[in-house]
N, C-alpha and C. Protein backbone atom coordinates (compact mmCIF):
# COMPACT_ATOMS: atom_id res chain seq x y z
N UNK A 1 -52.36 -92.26 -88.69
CA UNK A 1 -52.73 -92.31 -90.10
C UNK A 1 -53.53 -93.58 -90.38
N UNK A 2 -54.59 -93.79 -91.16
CA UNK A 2 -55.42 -94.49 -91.82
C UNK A 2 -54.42 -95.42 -92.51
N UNK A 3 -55.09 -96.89 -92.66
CA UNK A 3 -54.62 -97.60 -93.12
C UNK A 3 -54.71 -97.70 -94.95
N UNK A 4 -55.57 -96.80 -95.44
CA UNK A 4 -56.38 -96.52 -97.00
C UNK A 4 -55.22 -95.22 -97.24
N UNK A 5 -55.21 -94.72 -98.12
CA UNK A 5 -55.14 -94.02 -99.26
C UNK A 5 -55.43 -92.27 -98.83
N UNK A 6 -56.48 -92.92 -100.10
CA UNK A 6 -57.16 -91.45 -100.23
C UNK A 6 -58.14 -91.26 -99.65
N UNK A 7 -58.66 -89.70 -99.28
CA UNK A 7 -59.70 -89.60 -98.37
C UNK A 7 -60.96 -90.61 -98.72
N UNK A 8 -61.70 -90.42 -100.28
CA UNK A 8 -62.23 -91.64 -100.39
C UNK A 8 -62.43 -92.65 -99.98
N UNK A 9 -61.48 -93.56 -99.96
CA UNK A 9 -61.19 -94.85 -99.40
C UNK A 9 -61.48 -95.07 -98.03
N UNK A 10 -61.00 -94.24 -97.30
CA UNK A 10 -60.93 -93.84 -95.85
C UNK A 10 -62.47 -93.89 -95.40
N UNK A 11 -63.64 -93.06 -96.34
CA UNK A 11 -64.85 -92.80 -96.03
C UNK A 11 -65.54 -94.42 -96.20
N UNK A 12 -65.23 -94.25 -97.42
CA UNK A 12 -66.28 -95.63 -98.28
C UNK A 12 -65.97 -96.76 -97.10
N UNK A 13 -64.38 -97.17 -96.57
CA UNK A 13 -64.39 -98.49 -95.81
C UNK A 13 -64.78 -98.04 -94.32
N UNK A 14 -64.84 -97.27 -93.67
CA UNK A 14 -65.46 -96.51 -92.32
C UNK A 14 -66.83 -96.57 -92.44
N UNK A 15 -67.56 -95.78 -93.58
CA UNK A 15 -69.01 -95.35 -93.38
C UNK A 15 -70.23 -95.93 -94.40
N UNK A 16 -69.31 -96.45 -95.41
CA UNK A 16 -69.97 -97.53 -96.81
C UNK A 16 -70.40 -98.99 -96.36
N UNK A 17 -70.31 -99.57 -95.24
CA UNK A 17 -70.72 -100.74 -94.60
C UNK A 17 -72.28 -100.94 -94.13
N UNK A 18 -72.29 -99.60 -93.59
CA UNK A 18 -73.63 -99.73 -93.00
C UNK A 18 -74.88 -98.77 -93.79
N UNK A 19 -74.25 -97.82 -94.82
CA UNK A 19 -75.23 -97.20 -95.87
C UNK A 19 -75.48 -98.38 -96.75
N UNK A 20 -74.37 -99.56 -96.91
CA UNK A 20 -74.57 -100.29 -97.91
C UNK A 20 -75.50 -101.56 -97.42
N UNK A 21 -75.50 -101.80 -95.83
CA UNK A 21 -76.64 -102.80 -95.38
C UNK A 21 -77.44 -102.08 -95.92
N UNK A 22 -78.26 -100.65 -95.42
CA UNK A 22 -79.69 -100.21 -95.30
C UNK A 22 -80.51 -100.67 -96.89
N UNK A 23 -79.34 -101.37 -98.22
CA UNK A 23 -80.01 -101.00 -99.46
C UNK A 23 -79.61 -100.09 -100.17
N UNK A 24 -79.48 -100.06 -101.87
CA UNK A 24 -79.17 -99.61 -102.66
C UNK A 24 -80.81 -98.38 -103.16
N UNK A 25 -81.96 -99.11 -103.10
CA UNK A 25 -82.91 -98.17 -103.59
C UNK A 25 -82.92 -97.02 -102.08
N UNK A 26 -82.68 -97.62 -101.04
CA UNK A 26 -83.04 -96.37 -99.94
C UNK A 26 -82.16 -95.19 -100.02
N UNK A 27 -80.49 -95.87 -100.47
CA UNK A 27 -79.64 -94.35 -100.69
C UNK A 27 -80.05 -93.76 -101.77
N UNK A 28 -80.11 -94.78 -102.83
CA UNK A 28 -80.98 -93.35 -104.33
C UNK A 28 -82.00 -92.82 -104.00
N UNK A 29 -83.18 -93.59 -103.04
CA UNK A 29 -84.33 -92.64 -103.00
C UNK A 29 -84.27 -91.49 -101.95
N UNK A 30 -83.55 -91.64 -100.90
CA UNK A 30 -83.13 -90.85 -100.00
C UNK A 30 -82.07 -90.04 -100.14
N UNK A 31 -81.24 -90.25 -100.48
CA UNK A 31 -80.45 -89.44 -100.87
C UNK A 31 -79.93 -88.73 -101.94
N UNK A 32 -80.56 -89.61 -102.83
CA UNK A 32 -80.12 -88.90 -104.44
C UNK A 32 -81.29 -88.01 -104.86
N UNK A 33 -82.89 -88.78 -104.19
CA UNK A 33 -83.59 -88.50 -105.20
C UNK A 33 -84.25 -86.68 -104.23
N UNK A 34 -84.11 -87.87 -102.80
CA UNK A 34 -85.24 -86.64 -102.44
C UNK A 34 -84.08 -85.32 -101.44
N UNK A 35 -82.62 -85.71 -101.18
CA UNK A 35 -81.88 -84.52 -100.52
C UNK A 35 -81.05 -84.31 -101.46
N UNK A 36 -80.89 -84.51 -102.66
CA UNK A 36 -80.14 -84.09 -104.01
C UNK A 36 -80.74 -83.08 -104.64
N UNK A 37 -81.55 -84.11 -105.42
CA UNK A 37 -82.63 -83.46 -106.01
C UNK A 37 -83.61 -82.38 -105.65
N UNK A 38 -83.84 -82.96 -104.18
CA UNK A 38 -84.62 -81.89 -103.43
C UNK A 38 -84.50 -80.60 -103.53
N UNK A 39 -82.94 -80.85 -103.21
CA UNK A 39 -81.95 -79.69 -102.39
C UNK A 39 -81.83 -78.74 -103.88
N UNK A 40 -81.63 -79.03 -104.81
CA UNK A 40 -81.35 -78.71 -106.23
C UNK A 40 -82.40 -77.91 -106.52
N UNK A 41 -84.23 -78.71 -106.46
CA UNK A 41 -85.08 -78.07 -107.02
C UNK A 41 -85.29 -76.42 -106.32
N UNK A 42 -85.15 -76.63 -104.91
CA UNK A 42 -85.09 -75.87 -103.83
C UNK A 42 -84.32 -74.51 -104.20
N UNK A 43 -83.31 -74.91 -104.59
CA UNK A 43 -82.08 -73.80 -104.77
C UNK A 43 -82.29 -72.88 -106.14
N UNK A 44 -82.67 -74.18 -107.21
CA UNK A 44 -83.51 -73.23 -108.20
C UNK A 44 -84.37 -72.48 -107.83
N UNK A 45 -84.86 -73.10 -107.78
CA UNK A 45 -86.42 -72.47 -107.49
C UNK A 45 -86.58 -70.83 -106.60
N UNK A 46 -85.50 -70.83 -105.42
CA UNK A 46 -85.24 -69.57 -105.13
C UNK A 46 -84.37 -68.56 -106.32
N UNK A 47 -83.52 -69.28 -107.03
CA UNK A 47 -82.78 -68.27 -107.85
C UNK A 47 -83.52 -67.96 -108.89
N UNK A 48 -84.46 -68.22 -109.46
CA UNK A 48 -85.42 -68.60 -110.28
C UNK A 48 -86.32 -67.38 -109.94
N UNK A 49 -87.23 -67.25 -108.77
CA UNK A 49 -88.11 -66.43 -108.29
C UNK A 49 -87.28 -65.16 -108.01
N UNK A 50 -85.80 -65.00 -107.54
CA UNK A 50 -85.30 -64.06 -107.40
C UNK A 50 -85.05 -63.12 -108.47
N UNK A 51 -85.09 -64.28 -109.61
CA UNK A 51 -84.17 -63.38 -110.94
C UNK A 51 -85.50 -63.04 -111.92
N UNK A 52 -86.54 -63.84 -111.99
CA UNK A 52 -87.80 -63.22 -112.39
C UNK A 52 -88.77 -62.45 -111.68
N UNK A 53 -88.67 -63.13 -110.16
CA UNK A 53 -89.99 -61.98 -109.39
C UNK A 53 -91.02 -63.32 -109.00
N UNK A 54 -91.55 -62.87 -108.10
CA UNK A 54 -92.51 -64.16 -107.88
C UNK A 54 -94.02 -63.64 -108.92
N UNK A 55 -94.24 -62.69 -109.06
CA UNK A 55 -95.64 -62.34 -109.91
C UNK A 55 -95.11 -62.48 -111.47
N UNK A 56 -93.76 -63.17 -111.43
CA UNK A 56 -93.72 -63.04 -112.99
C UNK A 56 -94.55 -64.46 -114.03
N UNK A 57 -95.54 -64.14 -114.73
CA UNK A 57 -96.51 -65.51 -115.39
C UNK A 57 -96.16 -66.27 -115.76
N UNK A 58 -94.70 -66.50 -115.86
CA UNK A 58 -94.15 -67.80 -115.95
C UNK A 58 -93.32 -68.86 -115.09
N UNK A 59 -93.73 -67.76 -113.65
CA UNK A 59 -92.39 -68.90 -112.95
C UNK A 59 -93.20 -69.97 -112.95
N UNK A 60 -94.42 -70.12 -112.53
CA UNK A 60 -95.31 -71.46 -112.27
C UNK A 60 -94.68 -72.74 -113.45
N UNK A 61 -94.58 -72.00 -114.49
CA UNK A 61 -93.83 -72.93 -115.82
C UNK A 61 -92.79 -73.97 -115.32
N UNK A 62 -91.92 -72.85 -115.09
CA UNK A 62 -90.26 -73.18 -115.01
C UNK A 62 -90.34 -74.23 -114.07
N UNK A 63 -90.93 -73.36 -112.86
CA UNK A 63 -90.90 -74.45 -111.31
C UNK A 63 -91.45 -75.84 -111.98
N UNK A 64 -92.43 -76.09 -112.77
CA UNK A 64 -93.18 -76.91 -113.00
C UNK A 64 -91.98 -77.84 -113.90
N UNK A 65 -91.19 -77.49 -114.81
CA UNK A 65 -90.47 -77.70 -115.76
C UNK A 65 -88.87 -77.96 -114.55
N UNK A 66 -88.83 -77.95 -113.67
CA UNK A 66 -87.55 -77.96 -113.04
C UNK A 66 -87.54 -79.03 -111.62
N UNK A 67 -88.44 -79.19 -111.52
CA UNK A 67 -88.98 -80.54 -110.93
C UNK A 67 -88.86 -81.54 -110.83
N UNK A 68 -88.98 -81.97 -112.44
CA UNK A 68 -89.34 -83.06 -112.69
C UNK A 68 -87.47 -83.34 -113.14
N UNK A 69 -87.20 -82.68 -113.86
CA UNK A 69 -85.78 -82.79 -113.93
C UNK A 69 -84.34 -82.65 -112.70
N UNK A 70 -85.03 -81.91 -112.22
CA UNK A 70 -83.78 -81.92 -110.56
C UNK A 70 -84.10 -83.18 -109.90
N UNK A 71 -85.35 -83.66 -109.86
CA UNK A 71 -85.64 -85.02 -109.35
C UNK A 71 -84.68 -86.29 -110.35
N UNK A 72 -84.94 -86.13 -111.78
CA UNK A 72 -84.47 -87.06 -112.48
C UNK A 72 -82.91 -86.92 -112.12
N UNK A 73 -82.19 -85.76 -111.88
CA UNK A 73 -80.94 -85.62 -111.83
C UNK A 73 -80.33 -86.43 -110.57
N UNK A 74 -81.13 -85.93 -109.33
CA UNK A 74 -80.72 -86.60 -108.31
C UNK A 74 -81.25 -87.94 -108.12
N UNK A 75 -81.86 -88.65 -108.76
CA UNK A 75 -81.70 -90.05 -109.29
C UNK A 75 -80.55 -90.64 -109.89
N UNK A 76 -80.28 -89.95 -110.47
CA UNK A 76 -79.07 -90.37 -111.81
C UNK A 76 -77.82 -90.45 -110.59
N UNK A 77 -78.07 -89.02 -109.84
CA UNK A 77 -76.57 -89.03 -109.05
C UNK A 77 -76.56 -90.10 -107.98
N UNK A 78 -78.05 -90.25 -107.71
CA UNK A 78 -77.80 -92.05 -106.44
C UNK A 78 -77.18 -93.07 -106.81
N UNK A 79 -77.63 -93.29 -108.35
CA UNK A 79 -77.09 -93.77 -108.84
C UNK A 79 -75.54 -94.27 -109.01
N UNK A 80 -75.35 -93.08 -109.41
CA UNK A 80 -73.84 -93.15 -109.70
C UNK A 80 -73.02 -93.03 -108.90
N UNK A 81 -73.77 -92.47 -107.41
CA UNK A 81 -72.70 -92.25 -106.56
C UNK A 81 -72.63 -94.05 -105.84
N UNK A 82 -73.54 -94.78 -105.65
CA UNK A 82 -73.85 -96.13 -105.35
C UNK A 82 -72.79 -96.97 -106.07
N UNK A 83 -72.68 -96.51 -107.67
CA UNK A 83 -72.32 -97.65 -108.51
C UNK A 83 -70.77 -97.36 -108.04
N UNK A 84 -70.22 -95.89 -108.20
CA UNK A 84 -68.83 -95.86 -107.50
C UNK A 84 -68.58 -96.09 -106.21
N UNK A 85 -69.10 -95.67 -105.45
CA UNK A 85 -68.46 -96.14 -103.96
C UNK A 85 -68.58 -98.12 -104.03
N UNK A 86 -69.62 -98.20 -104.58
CA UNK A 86 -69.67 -100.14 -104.63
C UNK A 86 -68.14 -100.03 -105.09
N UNK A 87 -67.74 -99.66 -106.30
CA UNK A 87 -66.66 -100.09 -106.66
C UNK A 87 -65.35 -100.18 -105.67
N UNK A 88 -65.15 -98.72 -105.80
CA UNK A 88 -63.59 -98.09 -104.31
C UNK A 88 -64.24 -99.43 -103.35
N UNK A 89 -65.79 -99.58 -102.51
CA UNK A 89 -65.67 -100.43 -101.40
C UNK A 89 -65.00 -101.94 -101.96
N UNK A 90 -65.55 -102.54 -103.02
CA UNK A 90 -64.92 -104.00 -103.57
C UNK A 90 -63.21 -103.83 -104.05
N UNK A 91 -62.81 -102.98 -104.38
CA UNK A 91 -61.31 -103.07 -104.54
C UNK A 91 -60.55 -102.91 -102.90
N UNK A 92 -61.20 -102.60 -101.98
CA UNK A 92 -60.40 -102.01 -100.79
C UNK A 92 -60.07 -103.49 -100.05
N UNK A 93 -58.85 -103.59 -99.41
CA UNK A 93 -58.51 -104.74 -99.12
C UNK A 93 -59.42 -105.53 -97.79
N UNK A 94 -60.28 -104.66 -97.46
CA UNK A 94 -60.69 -105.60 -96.34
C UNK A 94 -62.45 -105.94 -97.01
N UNK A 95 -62.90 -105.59 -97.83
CA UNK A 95 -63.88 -105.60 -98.80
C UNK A 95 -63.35 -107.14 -99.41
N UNK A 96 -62.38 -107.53 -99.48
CA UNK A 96 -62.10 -108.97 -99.92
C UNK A 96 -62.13 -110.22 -98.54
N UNK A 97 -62.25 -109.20 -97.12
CA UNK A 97 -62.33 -110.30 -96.41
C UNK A 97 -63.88 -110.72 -96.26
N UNK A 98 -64.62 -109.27 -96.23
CA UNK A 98 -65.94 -109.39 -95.58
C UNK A 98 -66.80 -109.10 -97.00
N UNK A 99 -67.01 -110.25 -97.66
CA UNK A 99 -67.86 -110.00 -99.08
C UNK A 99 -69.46 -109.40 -99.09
């Protein structure tokens, strides 16, 4: 058994050391913005064409309109996923040895 908690804890002090060298803008831009977001616009975008049709005259809209927002979303979530794991990593007891 792990010396942490909850699975959380377990991850963030194991695998949060060295996502957290590479930089804070490389995990939002990499991971929030462009395999979040990506992944998001992607998934619309098929359910989207499925449920209208690809010849329908407005998907070009939507896609266009869903873009820009699945991107903003998976920003927001780099974000936030950064600002929490910072946290769980600074409360975890060995996060007080190695600042």
């Amino acid at each position: 058994m792990s010396r942490y908690g909850p699975r959380a804890d377990r991850w963030v002090a194991t695998h949060w050391p060295a996502i957290r060298a590479r930089g804070r803008w490389r995990f939002v831009l990499l991971r929030g913005l462009a395999l979040w977001g990506g992944l998001m616009f992607l998934g619309m975008a098929a359910l989207v064409a499925f449920r209208l049709g690809l010849q329908h005259p407005r998907l070009p809209l939507v896609l266009a309109l869903a873009l820009p927002l699945c991107l903003f979303g998976g920003l927001v979530w780099g974000l936030l996923t950064w600002f929490f794991n910072e946290r769980i990593f600074r409360a975890l007891p060995t996060a007080k040895n190695n600042p």
